[in-house]
Structures are given as C-alpha cells and as structure tokens.
C-alpha atoms as a PDB file:
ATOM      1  CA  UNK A   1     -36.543  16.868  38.626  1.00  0.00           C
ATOM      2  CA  UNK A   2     -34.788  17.635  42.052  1.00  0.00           C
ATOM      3  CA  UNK A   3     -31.866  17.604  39.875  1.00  0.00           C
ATOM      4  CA  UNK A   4     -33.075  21.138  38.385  1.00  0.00           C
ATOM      5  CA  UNK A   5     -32.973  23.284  41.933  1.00  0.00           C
ATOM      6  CA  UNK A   6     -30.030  20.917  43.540  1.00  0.00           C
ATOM      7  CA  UNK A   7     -27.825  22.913  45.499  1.00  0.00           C
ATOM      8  CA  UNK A   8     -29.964  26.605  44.878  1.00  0.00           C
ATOM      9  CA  UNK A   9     -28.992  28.209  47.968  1.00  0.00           C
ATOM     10  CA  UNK A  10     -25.820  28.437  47.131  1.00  0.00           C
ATOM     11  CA  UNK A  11     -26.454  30.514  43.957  1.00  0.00           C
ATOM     12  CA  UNK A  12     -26.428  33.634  46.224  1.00  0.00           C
ATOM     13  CA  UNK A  13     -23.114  34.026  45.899  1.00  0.00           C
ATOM     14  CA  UNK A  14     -24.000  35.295  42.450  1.00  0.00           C
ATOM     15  CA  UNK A  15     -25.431  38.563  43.753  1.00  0.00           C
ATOM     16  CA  UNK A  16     -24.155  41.331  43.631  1.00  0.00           C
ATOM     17  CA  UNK A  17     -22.022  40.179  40.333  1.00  0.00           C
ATOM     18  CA  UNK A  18     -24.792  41.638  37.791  1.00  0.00           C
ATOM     19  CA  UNK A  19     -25.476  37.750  37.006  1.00  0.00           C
ATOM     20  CA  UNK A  20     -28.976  35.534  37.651  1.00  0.00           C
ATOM     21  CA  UNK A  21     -30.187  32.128  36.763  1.00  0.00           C
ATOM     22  CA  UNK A  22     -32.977  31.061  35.360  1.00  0.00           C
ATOM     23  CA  UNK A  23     -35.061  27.808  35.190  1.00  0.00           C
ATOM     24  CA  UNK A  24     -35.946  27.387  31.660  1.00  0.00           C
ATOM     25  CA  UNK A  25     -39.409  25.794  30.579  1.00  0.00           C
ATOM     26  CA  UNK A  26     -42.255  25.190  27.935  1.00  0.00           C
ATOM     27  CA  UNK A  27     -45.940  25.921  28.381  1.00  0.00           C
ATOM     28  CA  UNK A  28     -48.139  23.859  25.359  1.00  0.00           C
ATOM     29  CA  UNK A  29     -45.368  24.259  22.182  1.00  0.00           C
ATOM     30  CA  UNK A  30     -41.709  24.790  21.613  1.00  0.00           C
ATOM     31  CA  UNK A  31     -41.059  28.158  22.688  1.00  0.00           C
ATOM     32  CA  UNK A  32     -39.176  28.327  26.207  1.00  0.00           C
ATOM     33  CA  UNK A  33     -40.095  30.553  28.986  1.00  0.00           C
ATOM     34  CA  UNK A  34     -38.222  31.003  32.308  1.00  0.00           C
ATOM     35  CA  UNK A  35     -38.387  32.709  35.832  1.00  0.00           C
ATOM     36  CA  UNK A  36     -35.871  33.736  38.150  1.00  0.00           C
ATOM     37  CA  UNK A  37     -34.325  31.025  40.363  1.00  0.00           C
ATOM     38  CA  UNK A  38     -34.567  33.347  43.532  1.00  0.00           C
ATOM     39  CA  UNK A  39     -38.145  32.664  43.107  1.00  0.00           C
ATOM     40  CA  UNK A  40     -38.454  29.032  43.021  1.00  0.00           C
ATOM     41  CA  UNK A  41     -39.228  26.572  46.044  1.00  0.00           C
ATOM     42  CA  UNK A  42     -38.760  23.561  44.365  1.00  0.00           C
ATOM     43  CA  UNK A  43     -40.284  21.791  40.857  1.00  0.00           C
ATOM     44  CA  UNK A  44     -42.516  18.351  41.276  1.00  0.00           C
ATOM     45  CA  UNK A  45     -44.957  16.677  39.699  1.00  0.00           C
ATOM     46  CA  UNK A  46     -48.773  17.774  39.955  1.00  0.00           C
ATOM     47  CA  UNK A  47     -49.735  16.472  43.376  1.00  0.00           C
ATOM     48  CA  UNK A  48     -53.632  15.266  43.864  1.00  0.00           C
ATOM     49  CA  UNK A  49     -55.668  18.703  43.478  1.00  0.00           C
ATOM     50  CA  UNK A  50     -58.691  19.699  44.938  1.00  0.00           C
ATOM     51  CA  UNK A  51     -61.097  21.251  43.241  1.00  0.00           C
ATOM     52  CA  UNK A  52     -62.870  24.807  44.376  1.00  0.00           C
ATOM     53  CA  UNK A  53     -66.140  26.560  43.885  1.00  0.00           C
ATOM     54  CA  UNK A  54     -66.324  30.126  42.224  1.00  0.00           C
ATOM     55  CA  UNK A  55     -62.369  29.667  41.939  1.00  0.00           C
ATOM     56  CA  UNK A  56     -60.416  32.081  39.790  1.00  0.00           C
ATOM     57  CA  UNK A  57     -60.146  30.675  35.675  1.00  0.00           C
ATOM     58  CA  UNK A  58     -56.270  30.472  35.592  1.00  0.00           C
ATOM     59  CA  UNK A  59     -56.262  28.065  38.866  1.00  0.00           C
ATOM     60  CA  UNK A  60     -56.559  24.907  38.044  1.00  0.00           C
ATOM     61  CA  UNK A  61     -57.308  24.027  41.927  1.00  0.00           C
ATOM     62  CA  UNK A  62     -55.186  23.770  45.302  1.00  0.00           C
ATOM     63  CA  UNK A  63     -53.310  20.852  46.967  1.00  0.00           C
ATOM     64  CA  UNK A  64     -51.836  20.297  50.014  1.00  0.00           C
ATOM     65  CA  UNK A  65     -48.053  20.556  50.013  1.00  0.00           C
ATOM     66  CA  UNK A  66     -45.465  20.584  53.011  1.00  0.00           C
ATOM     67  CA  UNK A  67     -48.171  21.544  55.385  1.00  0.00           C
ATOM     68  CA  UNK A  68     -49.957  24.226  53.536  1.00  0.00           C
ATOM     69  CA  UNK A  69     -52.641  24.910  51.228  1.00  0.00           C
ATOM     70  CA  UNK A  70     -51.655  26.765  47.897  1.00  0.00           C
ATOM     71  CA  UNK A  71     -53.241  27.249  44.859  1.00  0.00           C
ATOM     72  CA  UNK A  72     -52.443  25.758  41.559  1.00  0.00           C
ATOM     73  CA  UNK A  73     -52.399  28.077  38.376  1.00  0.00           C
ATOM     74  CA  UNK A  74     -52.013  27.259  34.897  1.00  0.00           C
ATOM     75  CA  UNK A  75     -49.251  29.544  33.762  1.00  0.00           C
ATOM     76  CA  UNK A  76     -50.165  29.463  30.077  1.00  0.00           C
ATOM     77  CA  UNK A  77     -53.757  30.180  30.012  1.00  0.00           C
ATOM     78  CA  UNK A  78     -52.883  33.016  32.486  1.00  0.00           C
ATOM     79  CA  UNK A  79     -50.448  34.717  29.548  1.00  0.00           C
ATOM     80  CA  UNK A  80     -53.198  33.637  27.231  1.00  0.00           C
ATOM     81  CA  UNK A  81     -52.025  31.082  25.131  1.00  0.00           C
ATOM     82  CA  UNK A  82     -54.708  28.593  26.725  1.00  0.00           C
ATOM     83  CA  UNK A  83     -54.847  26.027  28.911  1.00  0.00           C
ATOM     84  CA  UNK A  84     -52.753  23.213  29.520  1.00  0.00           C
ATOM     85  CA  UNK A  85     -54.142  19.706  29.158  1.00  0.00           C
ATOM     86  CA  UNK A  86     -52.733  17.597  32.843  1.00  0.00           C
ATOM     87  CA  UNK A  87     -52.605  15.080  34.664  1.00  0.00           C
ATOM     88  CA  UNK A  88     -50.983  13.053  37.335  1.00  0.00           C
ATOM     89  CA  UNK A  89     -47.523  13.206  35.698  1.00  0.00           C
ATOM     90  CA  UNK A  90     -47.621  16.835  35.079  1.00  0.00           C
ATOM     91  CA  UNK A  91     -44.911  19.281  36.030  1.00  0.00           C
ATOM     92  CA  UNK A  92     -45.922  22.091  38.661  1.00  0.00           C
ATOM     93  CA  UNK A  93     -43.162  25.049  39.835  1.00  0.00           C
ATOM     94  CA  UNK A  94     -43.646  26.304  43.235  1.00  0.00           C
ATOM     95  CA  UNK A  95     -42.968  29.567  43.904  1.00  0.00           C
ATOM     96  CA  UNK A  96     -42.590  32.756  46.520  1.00  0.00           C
ATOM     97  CA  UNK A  97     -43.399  36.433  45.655  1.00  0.00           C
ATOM     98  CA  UNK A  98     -44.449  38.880  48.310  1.00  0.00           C
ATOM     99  CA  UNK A  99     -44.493  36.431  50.952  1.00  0.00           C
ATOM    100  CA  UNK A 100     -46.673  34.027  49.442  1.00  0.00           C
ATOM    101  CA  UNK A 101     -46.376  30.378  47.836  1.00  0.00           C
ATOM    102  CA  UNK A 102     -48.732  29.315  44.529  1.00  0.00           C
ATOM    103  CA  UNK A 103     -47.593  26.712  42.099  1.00  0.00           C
ATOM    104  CA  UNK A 104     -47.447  27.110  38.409  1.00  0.00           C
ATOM    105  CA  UNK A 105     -48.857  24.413  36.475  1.00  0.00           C
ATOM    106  CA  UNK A 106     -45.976  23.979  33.029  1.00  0.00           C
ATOM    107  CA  UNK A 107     -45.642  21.684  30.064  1.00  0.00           C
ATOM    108  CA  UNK A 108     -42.532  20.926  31.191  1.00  0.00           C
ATOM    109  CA  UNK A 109     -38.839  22.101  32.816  1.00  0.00           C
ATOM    110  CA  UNK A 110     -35.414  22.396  30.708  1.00  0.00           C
ATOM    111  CA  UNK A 111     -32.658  23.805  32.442  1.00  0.00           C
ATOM    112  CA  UNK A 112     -31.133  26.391  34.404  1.00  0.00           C
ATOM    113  CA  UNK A 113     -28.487  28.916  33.199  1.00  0.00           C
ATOM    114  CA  UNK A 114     -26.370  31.293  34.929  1.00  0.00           C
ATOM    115  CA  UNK A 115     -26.408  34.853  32.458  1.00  0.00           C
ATOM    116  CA  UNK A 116     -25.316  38.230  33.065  1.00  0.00           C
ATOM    117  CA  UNK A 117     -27.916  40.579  33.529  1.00  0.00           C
ATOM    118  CA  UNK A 118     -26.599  42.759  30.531  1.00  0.00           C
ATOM    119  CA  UNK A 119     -27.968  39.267  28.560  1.00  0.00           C
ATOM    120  CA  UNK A 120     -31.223  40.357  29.708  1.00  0.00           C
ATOM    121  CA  UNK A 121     -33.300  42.973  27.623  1.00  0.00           C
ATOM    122  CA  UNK A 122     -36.726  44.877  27.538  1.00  0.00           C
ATOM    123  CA  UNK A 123     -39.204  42.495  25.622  1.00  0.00           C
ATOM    124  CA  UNK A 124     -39.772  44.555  22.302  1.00  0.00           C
ATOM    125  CA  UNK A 125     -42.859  46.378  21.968  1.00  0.00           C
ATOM    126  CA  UNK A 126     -45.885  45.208  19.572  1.00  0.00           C
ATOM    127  CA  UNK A 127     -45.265  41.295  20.693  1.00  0.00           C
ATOM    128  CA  UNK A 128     -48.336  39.653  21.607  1.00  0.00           C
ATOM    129  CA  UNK A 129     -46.933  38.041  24.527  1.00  0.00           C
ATOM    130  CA  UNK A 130     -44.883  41.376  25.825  1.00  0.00           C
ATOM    131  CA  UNK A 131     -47.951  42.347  28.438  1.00  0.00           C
ATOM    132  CA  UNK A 132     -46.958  39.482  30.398  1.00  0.00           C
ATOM    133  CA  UNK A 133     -42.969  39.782  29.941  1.00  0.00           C
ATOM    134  CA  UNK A 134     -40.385  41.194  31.894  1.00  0.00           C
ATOM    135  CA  UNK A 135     -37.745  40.526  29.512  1.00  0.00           C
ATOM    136  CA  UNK A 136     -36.226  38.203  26.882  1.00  0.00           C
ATOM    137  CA  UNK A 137     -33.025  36.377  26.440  1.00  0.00           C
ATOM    138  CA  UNK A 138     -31.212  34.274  23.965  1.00  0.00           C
ATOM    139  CA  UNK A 139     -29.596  30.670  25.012  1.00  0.00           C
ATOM    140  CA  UNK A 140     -28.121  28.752  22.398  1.00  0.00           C
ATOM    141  CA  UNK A 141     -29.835  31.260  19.555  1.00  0.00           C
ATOM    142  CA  UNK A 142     -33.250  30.215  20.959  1.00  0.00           C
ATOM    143  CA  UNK A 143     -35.519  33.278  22.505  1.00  0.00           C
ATOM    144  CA  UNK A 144     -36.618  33.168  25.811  1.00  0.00           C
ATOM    145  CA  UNK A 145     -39.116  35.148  27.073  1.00  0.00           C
ATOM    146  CA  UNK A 146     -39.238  35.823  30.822  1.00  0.00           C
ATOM    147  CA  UNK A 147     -42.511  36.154  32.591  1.00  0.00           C
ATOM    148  CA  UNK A 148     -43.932  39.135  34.482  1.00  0.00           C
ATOM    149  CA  UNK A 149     -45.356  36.727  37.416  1.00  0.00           C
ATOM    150  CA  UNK A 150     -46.225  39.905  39.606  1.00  0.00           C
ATOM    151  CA  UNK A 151     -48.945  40.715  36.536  1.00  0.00           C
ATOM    152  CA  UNK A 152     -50.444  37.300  36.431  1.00  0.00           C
ATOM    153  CA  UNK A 153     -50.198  36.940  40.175  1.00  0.00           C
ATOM    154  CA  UNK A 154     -52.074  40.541  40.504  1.00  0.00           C
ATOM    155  CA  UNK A 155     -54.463  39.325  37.986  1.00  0.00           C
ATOM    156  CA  UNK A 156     -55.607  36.485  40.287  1.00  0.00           C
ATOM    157  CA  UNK A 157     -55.198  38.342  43.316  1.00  0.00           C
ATOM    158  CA  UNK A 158     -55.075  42.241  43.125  1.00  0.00           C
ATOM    159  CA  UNK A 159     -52.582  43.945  45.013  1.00  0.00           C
ATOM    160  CA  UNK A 160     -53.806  46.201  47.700  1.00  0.00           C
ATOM    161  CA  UNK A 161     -52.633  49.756  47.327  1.00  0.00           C
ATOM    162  CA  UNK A 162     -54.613  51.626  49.037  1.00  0.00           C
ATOM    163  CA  UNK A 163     -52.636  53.229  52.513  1.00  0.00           C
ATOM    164  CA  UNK A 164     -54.407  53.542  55.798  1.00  0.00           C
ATOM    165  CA  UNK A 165     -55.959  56.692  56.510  1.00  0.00           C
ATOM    166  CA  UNK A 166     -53.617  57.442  59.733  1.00  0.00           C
ATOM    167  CA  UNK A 167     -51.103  57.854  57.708  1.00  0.00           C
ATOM    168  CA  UNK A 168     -53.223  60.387  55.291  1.00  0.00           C
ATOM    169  CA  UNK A 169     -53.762  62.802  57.971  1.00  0.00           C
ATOM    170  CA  UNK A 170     -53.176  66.653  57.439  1.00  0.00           C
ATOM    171  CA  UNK A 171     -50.148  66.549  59.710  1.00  0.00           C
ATOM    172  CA  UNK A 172     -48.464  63.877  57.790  1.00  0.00           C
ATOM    173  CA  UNK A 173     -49.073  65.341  54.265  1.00  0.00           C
ATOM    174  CA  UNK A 174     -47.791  68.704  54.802  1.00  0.00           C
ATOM    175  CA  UNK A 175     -44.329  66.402  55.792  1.00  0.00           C
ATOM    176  CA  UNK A 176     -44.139  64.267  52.326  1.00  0.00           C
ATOM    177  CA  UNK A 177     -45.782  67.284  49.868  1.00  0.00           C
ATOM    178  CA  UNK A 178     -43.481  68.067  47.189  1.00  0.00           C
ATOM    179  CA  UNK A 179     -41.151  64.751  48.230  1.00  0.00           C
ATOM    180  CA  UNK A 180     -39.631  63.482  45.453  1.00  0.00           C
ATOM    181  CA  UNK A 181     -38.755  59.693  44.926  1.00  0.00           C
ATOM    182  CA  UNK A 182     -36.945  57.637  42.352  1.00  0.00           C
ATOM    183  CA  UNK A 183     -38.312  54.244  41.974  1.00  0.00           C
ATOM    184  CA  UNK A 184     -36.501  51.524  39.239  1.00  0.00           C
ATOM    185  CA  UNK A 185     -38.380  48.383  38.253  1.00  0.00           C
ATOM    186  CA  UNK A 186     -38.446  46.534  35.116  1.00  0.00           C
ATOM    187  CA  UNK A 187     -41.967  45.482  35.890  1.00  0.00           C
ATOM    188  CA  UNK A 188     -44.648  47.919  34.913  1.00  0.00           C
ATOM    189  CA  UNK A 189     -47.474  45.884  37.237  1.00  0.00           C
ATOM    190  CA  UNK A 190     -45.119  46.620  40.454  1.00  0.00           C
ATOM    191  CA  UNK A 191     -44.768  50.348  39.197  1.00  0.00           C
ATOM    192  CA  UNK A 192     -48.506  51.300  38.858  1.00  0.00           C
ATOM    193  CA  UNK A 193     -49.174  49.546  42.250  1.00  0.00           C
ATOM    194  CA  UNK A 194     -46.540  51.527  44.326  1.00  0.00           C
ATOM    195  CA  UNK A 195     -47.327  54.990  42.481  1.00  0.00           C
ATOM    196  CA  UNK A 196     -50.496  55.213  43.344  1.00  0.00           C
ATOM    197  CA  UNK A 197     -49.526  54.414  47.224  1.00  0.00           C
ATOM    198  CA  UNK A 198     -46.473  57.323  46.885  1.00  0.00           C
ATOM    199  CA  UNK A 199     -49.366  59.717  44.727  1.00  0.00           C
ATOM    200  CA  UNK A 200     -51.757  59.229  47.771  1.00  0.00           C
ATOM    201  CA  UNK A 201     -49.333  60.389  50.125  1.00  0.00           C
ATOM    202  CA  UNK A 202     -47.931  63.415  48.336  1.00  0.00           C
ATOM    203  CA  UNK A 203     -44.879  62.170  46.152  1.00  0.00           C
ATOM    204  CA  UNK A 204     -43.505  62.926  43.365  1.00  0.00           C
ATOM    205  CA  UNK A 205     -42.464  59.706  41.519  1.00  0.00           C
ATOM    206  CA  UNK A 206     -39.487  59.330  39.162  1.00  0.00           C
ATOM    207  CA  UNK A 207     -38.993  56.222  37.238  1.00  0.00           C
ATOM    208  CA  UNK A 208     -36.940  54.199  35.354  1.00  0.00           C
ATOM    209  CA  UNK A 209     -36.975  50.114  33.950  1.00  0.00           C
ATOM    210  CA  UNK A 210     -33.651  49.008  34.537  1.00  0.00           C
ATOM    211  CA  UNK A 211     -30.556  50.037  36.895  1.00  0.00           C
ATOM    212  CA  UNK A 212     -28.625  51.454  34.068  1.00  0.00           C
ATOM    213  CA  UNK A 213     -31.159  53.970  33.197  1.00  0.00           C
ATOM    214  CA  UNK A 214     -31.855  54.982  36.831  1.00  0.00           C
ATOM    215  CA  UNK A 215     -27.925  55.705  37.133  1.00  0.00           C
ATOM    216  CA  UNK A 216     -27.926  57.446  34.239  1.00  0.00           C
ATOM    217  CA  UNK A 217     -30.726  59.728  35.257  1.00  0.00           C
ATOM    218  CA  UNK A 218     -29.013  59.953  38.707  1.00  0.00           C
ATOM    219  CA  UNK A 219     -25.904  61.389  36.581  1.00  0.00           C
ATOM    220  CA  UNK A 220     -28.160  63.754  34.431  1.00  0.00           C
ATOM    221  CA  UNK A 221     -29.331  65.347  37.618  1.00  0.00           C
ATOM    222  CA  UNK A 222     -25.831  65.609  38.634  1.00  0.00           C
ATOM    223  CA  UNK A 223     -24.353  67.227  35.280  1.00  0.00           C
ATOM    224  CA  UNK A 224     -27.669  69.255  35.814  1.00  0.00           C
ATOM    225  CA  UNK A 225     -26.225  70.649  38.972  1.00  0.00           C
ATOM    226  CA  UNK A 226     -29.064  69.169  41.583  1.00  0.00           C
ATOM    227  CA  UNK A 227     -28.179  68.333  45.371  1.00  0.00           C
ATOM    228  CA  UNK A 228     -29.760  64.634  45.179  1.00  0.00           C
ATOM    229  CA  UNK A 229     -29.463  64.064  48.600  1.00  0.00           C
ATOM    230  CA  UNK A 230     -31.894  67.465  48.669  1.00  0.00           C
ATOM    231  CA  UNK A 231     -33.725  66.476  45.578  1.00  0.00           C
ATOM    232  CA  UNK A 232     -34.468  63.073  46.796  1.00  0.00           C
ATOM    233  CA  UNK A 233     -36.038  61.643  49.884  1.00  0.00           C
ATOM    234  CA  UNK A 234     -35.068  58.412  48.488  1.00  0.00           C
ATOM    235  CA  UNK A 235     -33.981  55.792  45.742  1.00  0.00           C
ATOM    236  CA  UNK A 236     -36.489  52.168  45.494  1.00  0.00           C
ATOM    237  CA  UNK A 237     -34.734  49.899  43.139  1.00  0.00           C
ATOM    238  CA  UNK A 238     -36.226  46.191  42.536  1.00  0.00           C
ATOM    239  CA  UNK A 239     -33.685  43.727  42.866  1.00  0.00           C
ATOM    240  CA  UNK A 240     -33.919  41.857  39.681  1.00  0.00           C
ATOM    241  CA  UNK A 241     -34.045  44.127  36.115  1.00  0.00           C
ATOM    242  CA  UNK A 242     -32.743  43.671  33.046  1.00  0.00           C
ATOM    243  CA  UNK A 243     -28.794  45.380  31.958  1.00  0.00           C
ATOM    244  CA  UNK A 244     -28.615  46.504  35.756  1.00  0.00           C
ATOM    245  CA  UNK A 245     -29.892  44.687  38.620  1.00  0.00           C
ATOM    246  CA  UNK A 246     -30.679  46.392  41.853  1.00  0.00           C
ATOM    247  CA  UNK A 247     -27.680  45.407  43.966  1.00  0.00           C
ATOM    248  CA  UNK A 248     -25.581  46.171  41.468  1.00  0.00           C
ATOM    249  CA  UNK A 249     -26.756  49.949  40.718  1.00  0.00           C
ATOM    250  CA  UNK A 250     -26.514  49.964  44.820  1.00  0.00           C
ATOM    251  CA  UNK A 251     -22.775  49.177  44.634  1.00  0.00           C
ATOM    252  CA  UNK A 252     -22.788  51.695  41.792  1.00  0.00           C
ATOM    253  CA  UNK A 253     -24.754  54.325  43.665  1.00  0.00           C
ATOM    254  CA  UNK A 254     -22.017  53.622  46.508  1.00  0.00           C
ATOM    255  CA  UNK A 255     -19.087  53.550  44.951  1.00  0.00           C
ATOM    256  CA  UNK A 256     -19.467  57.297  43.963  1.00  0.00           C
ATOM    257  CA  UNK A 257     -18.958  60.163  46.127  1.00  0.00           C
ATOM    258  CA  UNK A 258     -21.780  62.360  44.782  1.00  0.00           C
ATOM    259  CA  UNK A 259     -24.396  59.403  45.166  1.00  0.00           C
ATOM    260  CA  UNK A 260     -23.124  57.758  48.318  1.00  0.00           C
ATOM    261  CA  UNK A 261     -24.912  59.450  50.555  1.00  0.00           C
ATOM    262  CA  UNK A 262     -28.450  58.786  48.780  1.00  0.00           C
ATOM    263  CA  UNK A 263     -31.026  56.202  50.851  1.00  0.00           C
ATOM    264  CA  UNK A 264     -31.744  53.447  48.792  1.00  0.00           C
ATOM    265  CA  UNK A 265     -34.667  50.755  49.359  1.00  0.00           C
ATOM    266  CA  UNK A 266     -34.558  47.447  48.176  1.00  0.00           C
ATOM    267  CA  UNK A 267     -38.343  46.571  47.378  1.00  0.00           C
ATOM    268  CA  UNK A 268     -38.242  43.323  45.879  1.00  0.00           C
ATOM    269  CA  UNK A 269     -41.030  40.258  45.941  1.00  0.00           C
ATOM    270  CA  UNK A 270     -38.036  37.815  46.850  1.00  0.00           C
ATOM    271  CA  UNK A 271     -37.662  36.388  49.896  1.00  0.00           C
ATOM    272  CA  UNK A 272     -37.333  38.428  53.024  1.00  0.00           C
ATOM    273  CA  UNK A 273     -34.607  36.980  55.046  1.00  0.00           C
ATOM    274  CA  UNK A 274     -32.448  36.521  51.329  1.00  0.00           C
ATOM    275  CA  UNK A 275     -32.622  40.334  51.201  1.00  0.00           C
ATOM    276  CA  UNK A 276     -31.700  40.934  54.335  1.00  0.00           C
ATOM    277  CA  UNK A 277     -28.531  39.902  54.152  1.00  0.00           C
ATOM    278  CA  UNK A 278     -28.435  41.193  50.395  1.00  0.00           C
ATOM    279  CA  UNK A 279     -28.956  44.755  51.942  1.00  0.00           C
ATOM    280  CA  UNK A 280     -26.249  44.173  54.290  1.00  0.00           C
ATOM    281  CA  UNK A 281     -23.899  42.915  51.469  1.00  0.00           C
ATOM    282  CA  UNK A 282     -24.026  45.731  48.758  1.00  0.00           C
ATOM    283  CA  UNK A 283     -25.017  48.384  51.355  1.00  0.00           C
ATOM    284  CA  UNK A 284     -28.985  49.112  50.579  1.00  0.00           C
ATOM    285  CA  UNK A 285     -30.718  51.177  53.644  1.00  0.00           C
ATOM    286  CA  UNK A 286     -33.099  49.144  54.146  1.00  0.00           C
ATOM    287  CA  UNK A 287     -35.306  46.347  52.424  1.00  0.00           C
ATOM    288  CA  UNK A 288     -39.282  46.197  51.959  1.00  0.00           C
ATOM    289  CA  UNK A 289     -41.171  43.305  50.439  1.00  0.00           C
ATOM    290  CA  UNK A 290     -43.579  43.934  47.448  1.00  0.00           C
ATOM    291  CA  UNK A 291     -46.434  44.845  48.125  1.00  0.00           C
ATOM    292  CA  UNK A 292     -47.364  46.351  51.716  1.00  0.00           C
ATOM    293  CA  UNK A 293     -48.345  49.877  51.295  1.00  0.00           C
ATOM    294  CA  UNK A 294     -48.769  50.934  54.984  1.00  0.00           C
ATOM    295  CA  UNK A 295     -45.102  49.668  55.317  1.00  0.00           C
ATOM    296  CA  UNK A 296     -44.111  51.513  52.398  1.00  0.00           C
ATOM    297  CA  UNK A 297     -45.814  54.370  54.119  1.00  0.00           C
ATOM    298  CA  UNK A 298     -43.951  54.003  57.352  1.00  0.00           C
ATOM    299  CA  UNK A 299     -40.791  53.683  56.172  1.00  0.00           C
ATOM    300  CA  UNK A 300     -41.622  57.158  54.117  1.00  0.00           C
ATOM    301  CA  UNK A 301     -42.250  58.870  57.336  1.00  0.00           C
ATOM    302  CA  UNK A 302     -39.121  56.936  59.323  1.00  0.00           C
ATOM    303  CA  UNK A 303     -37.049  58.614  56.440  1.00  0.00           C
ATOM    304  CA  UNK A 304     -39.063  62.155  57.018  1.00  0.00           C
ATOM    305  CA  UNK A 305     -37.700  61.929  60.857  1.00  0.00           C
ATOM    306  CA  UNK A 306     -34.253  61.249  59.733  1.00  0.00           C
ATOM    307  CA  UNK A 307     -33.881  63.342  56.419  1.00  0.00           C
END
C-alpha cells in the first residue's frame, strides 16, 4: 500500500494548474469514494486499537501511531451506510484537516488519479448520500463520490465558532458594521461555521460553491458598476472546489486589472506550511487554517487597519 502515496510531495507541482488527485476507495460494496491527496498522511493497515469509554459511535477506537495518539473512525457508518466489519488486516487512511490527524477506517484503497478540477461537479441534489459529499466524478464511466470530511469530522468533533468577546467590543464593531465579505467554498459544513463567526462580528457574507461562480459574481458586480476594492473588505476562497479551485480563481482574480487589487484569503483545512508557499505562488494575501475563529477575527481587524 505505500505504493498508493509514493512520491506525494511532489504532486504540488500540480497547483495552481486547476488539476487534483485523488485516492480512490470502497467502504462495504462496489461503489468508490475518494478524498483529496493533499489530505492524506499515508494509508496502512489497522494497527492494534484501543478501546475507549463513552467514545463517539463512528470511532471505532484510537492507536498509537508515529508518536501520537489519534482516533480511528469508521468512514462508512459516519456517511451512514453502516459499519464496517475489521480486523487486523484492515485498511485505515490517515489524514490532516485543520491541524489535526484521525484515521479513517475503509474497505479498501484503489488508486489515485490526477483530474482537472472542471472533472469535478456539485453532487446532484435528492441523493441520499449528497449530505456528506463535496462532489462527484467519473473515472473510467464509474461515479465517484467525494466525501465532505469537514461534515463528518464536525460531527465527531464540533467546530468552535464562537469569537472571543475582546474582539466583540463596541469599539471594534462600529469598525467591521456594514463590512462586506465574499467567501467561496464548495463545502456547506465550512460555510455555516465561518458565517456565523463573520455574522457575530458585523459582516455581511457573500457566497458562492465553486471558483467559477465567485468570479462570475465578482464580474456581475463589475458590469454592475461597484468599486470592489470599496465594496469588499475581502475575498476567502477554500483551496480545493469543484470547476474552479481556489488558487486558480486567485491567479484569475490577479490576472485582471479591475480585481487585482482585491485581498484574498486562502482558508483551507490543508496543511499549513503547503499553503504557505501556495499563497506565495499564485499571489493570495494571506492564508488561515480552517477553523480558528479568533484568528479569523484578527486577521478581519489587521485588514480594518490597512483597508
């Protein structure tokens, strides 16, 4: 299985190009599931688990891997198709999002393939599965259905959105009051949680799923005659989305000379120190991790002092 994730770090050179991979799986039947590479620390088989009282029903239990402790969670029971029967040869993906390591418990791993992000499209509405999607996908006329891992993982954990009161003070709200914002993600979860942070502190939140609709409702403003860099304090993209990623409505944001002056936020739940150099690369003005709200907050009022 090391074969799967050889060589991953060099994928990056992929970004920016409107392209991803994805590593390809099945949960209990024939359908195929994947996840962003990005995401994924490495794939192994179930190492010994240990069991814990009052734990959450999707984890299965922790182990002890590479000097830390991380849980264990069955990834099909928590999209609820049920559980997965395992044992000592079972498959397990481990993972980062927001700064954190879990492992997903899987039937077992396919492949990775490289796609263009126009490839990737809105699940359809009225699917059962589509609450815990992101997106689907066709390789080799097969459907595959990504998963929305910031639900599940907000499911088991909740996300903390509240902001500190410091930065609710009187002074501070007369300063973002009637601030307007324009926030893309694909991934409603990830919406809802950084709304009600931008709601609490006075903002007016625009959104959109994908790059290619924020661009084009970047353009409608424009044909509508707005000053953006006026009408917005600034732009939030995700970095993975379907049609559009985030870098790539960056480059498109820079490349034109009514949007290139616009501050744009990469708030993504991969890696840090990735992003950092992504931000560098296709000119973001600065990156945030999913989810921190009082950093969210501060770099709200950083922009306030600059804008």
């Amino acid at each position: 299985m090391s074969k799967v994730l050889k060589n991953v770090d060099s994928r990056t050179k992929l970004v920016g190009q409107n392209r991803l991979e994805i590593l390809m799986f099945k949960l209990k039947a024939s359908q195929f599931f994947a996840i962003n590479v990005f995401k994924i620390q490495e794939v192994l088989t179930l190492p010994k688990l240990t069991l814990m009282p009052s734990r959450h029903p999707y984890v299965i239990g922790v182990t002890h891997l590479r000097g830390r402790t991380i849980p264990v969670l069955d990834l099909s029971k928590s999209i609820g198709m049920g559980a997965i029967e395992y044992n000592q040869d079972s498959t397990i993906i481990v993972t980062e999002y927001n700064s954190t390591v879990q492992a997903f418990l899987v039937g077992s791993v396919d492949r990775i393939m490289n796609l263009n992000w126009e490839e990737i499209l809105p699940p359809p509405s009225g699917t059962g599965r589509g609450h815990y999607l992101t997106a689907i996908t066709r390789v080799n006329n097969q459907i595959v259905e990504i998963i929305d891992v910031e639900k599940v993982l907000s499911e088991v954990v909740p996300a903390e959105t509240r902001v500190d009161p410091s930065f609710l003070e009187e002074e501070t709200l007369s300063k973002t009051a009637g601030k307007e914002i324009l926030m893309v993600d694909d991934s409603p979860t990830a919406i809802a949680q950084a709304q009600e942070t931008f709601e609490s502190l006075g903002l007016k939140v625009h959104t959109a799923s994908d790059g290619a609709k924020g661009l084009k409702l970047l353009n409608s403003w424009l044909e509508q005659g707005y000053n953006l860099q006026e009408k917005l304090l600034m732009v939030i993209t995700d970095a993975e989305m379907p049609v559009m990623d985030g870098y790539m409505l960056t480059t498109e944001i820079r490349s034109n000379p009514q949007l290139k002056d616009l501050y744009v936020v990469l708030h993504t739940s991969l890696s840090g120190s990735f992003n950092e150099a992504m931000v560098e690369k296709v000119g973001c003005d600065a990156f945030l991790s999913k989810f921190k709200p009082d950093e969210l907050a501060k770099l709200i009022l950083k922009r306030l002092e600059t804008n």
